[in-house]
C-alpha atoms as a PDB file:
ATOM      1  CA  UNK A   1      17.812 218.705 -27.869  1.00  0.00           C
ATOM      2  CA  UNK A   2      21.248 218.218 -25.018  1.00  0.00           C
ATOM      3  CA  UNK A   3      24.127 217.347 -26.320  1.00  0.00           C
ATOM      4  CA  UNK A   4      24.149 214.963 -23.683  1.00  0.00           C
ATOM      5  CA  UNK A   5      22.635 211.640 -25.248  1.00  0.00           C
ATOM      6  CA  UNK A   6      19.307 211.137 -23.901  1.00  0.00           C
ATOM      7  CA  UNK A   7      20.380 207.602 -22.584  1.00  0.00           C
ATOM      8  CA  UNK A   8      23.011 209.179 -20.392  1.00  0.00           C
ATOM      9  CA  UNK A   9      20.753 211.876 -19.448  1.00  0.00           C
ATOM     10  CA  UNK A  10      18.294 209.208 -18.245  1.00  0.00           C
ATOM     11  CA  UNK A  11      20.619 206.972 -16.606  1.00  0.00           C
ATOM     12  CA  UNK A  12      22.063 210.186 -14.178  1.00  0.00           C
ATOM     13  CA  UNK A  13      18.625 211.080 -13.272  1.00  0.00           C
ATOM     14  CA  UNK A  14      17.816 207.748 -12.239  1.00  0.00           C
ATOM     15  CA  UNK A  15      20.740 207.288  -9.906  1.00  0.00           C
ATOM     16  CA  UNK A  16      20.553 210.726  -8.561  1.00  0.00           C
ATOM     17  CA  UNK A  17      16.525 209.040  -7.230  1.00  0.00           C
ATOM     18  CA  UNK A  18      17.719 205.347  -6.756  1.00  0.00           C
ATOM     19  CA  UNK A  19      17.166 203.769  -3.098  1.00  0.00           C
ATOM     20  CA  UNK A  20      20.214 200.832  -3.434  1.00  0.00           C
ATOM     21  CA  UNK A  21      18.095 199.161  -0.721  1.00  0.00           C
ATOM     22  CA  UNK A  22      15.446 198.394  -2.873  1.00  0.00           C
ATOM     23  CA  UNK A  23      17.225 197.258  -5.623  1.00  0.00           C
ATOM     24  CA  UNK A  24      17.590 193.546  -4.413  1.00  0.00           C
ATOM     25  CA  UNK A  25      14.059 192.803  -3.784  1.00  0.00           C
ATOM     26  CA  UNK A  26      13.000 194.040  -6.497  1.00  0.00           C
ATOM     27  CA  UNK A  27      15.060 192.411  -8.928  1.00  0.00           C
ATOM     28  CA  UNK A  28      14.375 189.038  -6.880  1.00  0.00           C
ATOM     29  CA  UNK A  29      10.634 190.019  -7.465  1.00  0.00           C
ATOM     30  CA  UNK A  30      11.008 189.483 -11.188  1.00  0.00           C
ATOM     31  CA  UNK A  31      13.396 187.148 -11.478  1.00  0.00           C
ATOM     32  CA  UNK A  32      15.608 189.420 -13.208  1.00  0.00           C
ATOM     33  CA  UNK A  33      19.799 188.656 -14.458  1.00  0.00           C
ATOM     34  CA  UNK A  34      19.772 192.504 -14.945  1.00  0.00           C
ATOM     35  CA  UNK A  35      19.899 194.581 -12.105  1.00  0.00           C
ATOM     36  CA  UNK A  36      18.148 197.154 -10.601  1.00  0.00           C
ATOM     37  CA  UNK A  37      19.303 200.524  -9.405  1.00  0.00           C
ATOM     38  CA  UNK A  38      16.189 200.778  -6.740  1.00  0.00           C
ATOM     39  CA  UNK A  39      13.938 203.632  -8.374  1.00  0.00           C
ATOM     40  CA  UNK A  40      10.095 203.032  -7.193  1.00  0.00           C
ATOM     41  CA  UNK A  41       7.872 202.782  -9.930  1.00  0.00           C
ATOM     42  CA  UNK A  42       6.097 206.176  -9.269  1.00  0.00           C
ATOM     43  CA  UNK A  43       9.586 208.223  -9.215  1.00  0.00           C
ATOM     44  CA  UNK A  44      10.591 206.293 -12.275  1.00  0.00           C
ATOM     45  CA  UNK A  45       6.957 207.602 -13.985  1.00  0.00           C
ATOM     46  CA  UNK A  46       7.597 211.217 -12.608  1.00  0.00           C
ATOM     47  CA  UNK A  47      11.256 211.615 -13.561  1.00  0.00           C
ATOM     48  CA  UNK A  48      10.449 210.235 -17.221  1.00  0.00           C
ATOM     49  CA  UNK A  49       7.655 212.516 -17.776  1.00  0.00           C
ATOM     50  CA  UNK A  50       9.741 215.385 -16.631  1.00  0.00           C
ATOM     51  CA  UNK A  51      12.353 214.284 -19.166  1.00  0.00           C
ATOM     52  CA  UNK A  52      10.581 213.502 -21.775  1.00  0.00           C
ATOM     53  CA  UNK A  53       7.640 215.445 -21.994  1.00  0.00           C
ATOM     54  CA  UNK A  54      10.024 218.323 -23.381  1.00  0.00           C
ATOM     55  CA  UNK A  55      11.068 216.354 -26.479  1.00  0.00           C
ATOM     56  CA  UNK A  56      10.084 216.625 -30.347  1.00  0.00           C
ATOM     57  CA  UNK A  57      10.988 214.174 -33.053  1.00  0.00           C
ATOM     58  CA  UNK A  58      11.093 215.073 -36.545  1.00  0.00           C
ATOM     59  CA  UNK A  59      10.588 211.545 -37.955  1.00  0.00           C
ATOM     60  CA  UNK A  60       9.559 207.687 -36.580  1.00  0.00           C
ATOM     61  CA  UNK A  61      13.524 207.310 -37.364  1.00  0.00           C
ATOM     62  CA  UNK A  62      14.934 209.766 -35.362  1.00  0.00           C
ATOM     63  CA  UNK A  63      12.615 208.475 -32.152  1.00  0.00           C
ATOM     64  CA  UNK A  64      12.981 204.884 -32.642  1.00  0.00           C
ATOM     65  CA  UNK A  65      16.700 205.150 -32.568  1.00  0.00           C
ATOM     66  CA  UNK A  66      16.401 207.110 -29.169  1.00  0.00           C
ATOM     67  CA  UNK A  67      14.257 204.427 -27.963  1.00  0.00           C
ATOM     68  CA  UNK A  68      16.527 201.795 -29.109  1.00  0.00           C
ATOM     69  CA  UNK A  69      19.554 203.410 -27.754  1.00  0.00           C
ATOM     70  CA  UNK A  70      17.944 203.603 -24.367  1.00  0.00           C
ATOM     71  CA  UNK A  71      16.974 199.923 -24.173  1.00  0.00           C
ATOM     72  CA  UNK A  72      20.509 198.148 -26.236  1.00  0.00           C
ATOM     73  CA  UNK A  73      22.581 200.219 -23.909  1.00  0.00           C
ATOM     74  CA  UNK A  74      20.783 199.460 -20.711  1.00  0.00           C
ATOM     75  CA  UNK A  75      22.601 198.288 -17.813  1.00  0.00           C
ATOM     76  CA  UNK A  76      20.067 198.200 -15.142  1.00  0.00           C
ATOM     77  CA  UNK A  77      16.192 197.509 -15.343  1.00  0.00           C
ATOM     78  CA  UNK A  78      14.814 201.033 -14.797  1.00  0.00           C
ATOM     79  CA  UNK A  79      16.334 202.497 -17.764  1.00  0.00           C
ATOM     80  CA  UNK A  80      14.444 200.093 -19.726  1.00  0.00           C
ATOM     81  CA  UNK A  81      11.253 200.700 -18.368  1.00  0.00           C
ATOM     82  CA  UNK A  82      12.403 204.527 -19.477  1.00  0.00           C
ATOM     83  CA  UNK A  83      12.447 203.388 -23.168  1.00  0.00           C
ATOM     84  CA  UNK A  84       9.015 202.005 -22.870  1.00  0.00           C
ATOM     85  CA  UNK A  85       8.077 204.932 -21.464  1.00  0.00           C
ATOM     86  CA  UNK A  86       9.534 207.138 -24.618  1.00  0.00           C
ATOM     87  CA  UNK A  87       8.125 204.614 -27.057  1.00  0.00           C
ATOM     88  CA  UNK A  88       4.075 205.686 -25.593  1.00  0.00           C
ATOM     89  CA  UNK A  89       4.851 209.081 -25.364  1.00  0.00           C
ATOM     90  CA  UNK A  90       2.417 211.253 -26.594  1.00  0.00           C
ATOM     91  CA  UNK A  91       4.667 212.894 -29.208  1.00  0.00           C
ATOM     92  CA  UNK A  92       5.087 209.431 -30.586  1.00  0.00           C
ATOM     93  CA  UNK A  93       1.703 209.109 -31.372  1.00  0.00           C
ATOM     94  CA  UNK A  94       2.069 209.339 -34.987  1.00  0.00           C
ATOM     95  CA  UNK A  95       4.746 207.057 -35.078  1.00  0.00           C
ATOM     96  CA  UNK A  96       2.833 204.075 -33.786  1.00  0.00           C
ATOM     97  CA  UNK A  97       2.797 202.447 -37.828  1.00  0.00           C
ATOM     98  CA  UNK A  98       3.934 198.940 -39.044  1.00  0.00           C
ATOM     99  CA  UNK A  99       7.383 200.914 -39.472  1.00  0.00           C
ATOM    100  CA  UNK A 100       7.897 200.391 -35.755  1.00  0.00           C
ATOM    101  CA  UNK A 101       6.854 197.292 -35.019  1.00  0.00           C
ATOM    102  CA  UNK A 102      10.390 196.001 -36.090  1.00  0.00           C
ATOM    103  CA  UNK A 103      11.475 197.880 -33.331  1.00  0.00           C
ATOM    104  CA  UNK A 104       9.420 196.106 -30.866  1.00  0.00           C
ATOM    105  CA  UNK A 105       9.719 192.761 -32.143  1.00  0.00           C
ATOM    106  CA  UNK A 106      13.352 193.324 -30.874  1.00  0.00           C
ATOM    107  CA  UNK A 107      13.130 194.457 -27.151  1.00  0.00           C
ATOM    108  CA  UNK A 108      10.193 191.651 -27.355  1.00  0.00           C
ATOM    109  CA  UNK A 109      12.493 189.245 -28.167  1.00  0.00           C
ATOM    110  CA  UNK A 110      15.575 190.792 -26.530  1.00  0.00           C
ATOM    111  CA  UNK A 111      13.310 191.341 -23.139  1.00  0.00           C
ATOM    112  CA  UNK A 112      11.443 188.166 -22.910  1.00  0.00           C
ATOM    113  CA  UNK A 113      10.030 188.708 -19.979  1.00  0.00           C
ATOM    114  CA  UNK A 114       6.529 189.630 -18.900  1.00  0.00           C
ATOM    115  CA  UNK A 115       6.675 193.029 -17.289  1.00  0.00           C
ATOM    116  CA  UNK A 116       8.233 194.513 -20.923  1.00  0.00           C
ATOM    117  CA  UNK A 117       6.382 192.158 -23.200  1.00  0.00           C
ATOM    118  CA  UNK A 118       2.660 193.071 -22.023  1.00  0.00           C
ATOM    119  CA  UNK A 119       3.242 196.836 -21.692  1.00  0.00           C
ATOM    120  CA  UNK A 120       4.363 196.464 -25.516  1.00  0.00           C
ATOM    121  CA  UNK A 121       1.277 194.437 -26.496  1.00  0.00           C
ATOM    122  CA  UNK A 122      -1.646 196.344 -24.567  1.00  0.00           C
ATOM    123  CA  UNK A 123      -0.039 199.912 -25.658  1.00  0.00           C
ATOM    124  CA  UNK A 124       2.033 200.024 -28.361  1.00  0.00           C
ATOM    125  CA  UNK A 125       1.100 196.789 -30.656  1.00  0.00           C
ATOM    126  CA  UNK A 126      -3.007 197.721 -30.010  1.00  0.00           C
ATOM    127  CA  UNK A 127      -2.016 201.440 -31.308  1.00  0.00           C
ATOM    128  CA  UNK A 128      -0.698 199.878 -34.413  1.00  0.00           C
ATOM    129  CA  UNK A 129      -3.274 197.602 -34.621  1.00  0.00           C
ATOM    130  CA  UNK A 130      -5.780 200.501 -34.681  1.00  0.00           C
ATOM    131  CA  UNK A 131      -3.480 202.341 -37.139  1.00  0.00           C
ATOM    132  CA  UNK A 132      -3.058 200.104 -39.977  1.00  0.00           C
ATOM    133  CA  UNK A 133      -5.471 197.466 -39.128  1.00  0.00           C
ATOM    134  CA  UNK A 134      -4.673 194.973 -42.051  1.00  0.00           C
ATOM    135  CA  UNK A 135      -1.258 194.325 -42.188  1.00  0.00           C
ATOM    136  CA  UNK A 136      -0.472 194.289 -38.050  1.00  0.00           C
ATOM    137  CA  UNK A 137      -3.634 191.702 -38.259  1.00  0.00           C
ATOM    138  CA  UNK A 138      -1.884 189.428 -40.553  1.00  0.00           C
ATOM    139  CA  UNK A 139       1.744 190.547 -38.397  1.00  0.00           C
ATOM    140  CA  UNK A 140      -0.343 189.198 -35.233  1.00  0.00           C
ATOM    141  CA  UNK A 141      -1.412 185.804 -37.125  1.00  0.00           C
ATOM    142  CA  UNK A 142       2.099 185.032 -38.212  1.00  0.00           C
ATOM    143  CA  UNK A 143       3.846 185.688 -34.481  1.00  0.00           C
ATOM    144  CA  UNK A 144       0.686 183.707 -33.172  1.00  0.00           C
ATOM    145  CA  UNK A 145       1.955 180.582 -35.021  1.00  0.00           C
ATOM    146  CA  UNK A 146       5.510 181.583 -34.710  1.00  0.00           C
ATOM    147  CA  UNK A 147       8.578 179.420 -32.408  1.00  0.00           C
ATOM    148  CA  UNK A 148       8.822 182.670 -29.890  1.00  0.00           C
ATOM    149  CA  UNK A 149       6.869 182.450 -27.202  1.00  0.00           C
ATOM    150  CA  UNK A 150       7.029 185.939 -26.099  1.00  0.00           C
ATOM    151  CA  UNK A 151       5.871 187.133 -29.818  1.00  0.00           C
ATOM    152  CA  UNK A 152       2.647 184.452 -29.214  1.00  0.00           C
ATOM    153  CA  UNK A 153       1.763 185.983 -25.703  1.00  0.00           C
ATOM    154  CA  UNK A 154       1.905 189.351 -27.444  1.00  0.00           C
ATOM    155  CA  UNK A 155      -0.128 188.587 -30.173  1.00  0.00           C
ATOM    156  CA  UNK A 156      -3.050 187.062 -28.081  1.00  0.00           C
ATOM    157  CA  UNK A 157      -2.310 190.123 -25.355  1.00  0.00           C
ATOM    158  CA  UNK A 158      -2.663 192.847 -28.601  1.00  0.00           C
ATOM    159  CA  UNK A 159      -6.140 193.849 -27.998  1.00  0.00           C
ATOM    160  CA  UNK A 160      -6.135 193.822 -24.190  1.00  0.00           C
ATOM    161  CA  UNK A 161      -7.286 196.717 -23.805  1.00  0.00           C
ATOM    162  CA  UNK A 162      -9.764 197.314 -27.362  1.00  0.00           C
ATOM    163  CA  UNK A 163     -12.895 196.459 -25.501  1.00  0.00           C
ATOM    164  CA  UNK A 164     -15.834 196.843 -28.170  1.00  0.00           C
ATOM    165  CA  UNK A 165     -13.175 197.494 -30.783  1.00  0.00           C
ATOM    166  CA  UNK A 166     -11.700 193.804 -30.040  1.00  0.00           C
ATOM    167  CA  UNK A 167     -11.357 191.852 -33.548  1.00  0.00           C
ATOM    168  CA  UNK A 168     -12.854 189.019 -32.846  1.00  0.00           C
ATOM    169  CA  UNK A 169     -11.835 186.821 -35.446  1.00  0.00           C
ATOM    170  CA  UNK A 170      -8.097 188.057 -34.239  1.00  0.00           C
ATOM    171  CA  UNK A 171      -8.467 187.610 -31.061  1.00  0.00           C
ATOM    172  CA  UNK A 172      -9.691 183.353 -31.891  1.00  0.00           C
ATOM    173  CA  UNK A 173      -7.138 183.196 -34.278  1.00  0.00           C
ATOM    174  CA  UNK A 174      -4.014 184.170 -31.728  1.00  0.00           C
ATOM    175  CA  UNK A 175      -5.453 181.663 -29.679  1.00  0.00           C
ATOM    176  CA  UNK A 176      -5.869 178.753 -31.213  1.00  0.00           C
ATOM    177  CA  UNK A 177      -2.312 177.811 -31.778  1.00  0.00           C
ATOM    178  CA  UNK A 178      -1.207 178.143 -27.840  1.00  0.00           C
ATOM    179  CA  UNK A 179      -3.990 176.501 -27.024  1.00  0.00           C
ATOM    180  CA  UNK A 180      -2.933 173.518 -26.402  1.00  0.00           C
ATOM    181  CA  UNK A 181       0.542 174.690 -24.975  1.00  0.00           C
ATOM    182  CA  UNK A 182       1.772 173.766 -21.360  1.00  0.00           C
ATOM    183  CA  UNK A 183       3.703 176.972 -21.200  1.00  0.00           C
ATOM    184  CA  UNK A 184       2.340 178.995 -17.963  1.00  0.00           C
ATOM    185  CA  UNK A 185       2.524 182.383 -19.938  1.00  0.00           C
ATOM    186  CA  UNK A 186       0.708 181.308 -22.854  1.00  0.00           C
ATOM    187  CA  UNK A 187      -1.899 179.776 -20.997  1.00  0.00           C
ATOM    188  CA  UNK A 188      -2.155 182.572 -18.502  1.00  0.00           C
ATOM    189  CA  UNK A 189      -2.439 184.699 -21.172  1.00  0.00           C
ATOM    190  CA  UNK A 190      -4.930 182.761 -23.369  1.00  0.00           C
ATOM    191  CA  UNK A 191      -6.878 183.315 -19.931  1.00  0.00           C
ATOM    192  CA  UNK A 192      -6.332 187.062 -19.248  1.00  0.00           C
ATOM    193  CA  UNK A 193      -7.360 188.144 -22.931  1.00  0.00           C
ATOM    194  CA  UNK A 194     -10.911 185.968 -23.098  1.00  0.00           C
ATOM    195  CA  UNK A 195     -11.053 187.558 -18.997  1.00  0.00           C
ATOM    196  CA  UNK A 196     -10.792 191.121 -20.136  1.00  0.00           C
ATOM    197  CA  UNK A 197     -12.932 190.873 -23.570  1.00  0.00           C
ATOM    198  CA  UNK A 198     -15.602 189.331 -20.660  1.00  0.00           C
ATOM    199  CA  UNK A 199     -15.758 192.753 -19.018  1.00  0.00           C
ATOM    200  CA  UNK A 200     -17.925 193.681 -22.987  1.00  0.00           C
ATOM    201  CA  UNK A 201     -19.444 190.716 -23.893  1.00  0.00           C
ATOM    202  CA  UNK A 202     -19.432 187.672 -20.810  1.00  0.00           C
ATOM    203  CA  UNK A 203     -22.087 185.843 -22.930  1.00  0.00           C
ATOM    204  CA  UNK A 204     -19.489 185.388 -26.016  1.00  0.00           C
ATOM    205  CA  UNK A 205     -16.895 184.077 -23.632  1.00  0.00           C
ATOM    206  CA  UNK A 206     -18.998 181.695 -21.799  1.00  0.00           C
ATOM    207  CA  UNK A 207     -19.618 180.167 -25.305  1.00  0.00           C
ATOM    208  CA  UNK A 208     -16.574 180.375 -26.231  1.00  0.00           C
ATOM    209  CA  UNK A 209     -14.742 178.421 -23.532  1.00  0.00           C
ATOM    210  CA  UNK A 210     -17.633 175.648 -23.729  1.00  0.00           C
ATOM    211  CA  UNK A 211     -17.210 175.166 -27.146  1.00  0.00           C
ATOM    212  CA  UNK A 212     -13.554 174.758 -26.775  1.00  0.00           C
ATOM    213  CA  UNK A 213     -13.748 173.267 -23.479  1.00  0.00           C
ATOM    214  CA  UNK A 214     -11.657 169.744 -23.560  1.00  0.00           C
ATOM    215  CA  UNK A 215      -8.729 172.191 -25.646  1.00  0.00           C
ATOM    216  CA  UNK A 216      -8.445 174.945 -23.581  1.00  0.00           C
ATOM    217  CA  UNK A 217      -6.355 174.596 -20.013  1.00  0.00           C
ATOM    218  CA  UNK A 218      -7.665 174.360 -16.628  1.00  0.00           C
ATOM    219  CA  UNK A 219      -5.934 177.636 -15.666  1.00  0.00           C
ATOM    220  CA  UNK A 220      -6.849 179.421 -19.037  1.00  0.00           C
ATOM    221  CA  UNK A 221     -10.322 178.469 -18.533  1.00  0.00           C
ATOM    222  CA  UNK A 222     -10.512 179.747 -14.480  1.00  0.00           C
ATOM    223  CA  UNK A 223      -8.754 182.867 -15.722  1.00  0.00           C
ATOM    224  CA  UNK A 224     -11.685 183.177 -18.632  1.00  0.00           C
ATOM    225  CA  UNK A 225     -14.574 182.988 -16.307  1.00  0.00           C
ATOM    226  CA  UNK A 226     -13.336 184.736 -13.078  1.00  0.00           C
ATOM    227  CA  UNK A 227     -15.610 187.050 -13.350  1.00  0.00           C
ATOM    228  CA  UNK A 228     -18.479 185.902 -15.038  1.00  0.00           C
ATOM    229  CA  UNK A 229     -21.464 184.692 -12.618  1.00  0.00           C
END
């Protein structure tokens, strides 16, 4: 590995591509107090995999401080997206344990915005979720009915992307205490997760959401059915 940290490394590469231009609109776009340097999303993708593609870790520690020292230490938006980028990496397979969800709970938390917070719960929280099923299932119940509301979007958001594999029981469970909650992103998730597990099974949905139809909100409930005739 350089002797040049890999967060410096990162952070050269992405001003050598950044179009200053861009960088207002696109931190108006997401609302963002940190700023942008003006990297496109697809040079941002191409300049990580060339970076990171080359690396090894020899334990969950070793990469999980990289990530970390990536995201703590970022100044501008892009480099941030980088660490998610290093924390899916294929070489990090292995690593995607309970050990690490500590390490997400924090640039959760820290990020609180949507753009980090889903990529973290459709990737990296599902891969953990299919790793040690058990205890990230009882993890995912306890930040359902926890005070942050980024941790309760992620747990409902976890299994996104599990299709036949979704946990039912899980998925009901992460629900039920947002439910009721007037906060856009919790709604719009509630919404998004029953719209996505439709794509597998639209009859369980449609039963679902008539069941709980006085409880669940009008936007959570339009998101649900969009696409079931």
């Amino acid at each position: 590995m350089s002797a040049i940290p890999l967060a410096r490394r990162l952070r050269s590469a992405l001003e050598e591509v950044a179009e200053p231009a861009r960088a207002p609109a696109m931190q108006a776009y997401m609302k963002s107090a940190m700023p942008y340097l003006g990297v496109p999303t697809p040079v941002r993708r191409v300049l990580c995999r060339d970076l990171l593609k080359p690396l090894q870790f020899t334990s969950s520690a070793e990469w999980q401080a990289e990530v970390l020292a990536i995201w703590r230490g970022a100044e501008f938006r892009e480099e941030r997206y980088c660490a998610l980028d290093l924390a899916a990496i294929r070489q990090a397979r292995a690593f995607q344990r309970m050990d690490a969800l500590p390490m997400y709970e924090e640039m959760i938390v820290t990020g609180a915005w949507w753009d980090y917070v889903d990529t973290i719960a459709g990737q990296n929280l599902l891969a953990i979720l299919r790793a040690e099923p058990v205890p990230m299932k009882q993890a995912m119940l306890e930040w359902a009915r926890g005070g942050d509301m980024w941790k309760r979007r992620s747990a409902i958001l976890c299994q996104l992307l599990a299709k036949q594999e979704t946990d039912l029981d899980l998925l009901y469970a992460a629900i039920a205490p947002s439910m009721g909650s007037k906060e856009f992103f919790l709604r719009k998730a509630i919404g998004w997760a029953l719209r996505q597990y439709a794509r597998t099974d639209p009859a369980e949905v449609a039963r679902y959401v008539a069941a709980h139809e006085s409880e669940l909100s009008p936007l959570s409930k339009r998101e649900a059915l969009k696409h079931i005739a």
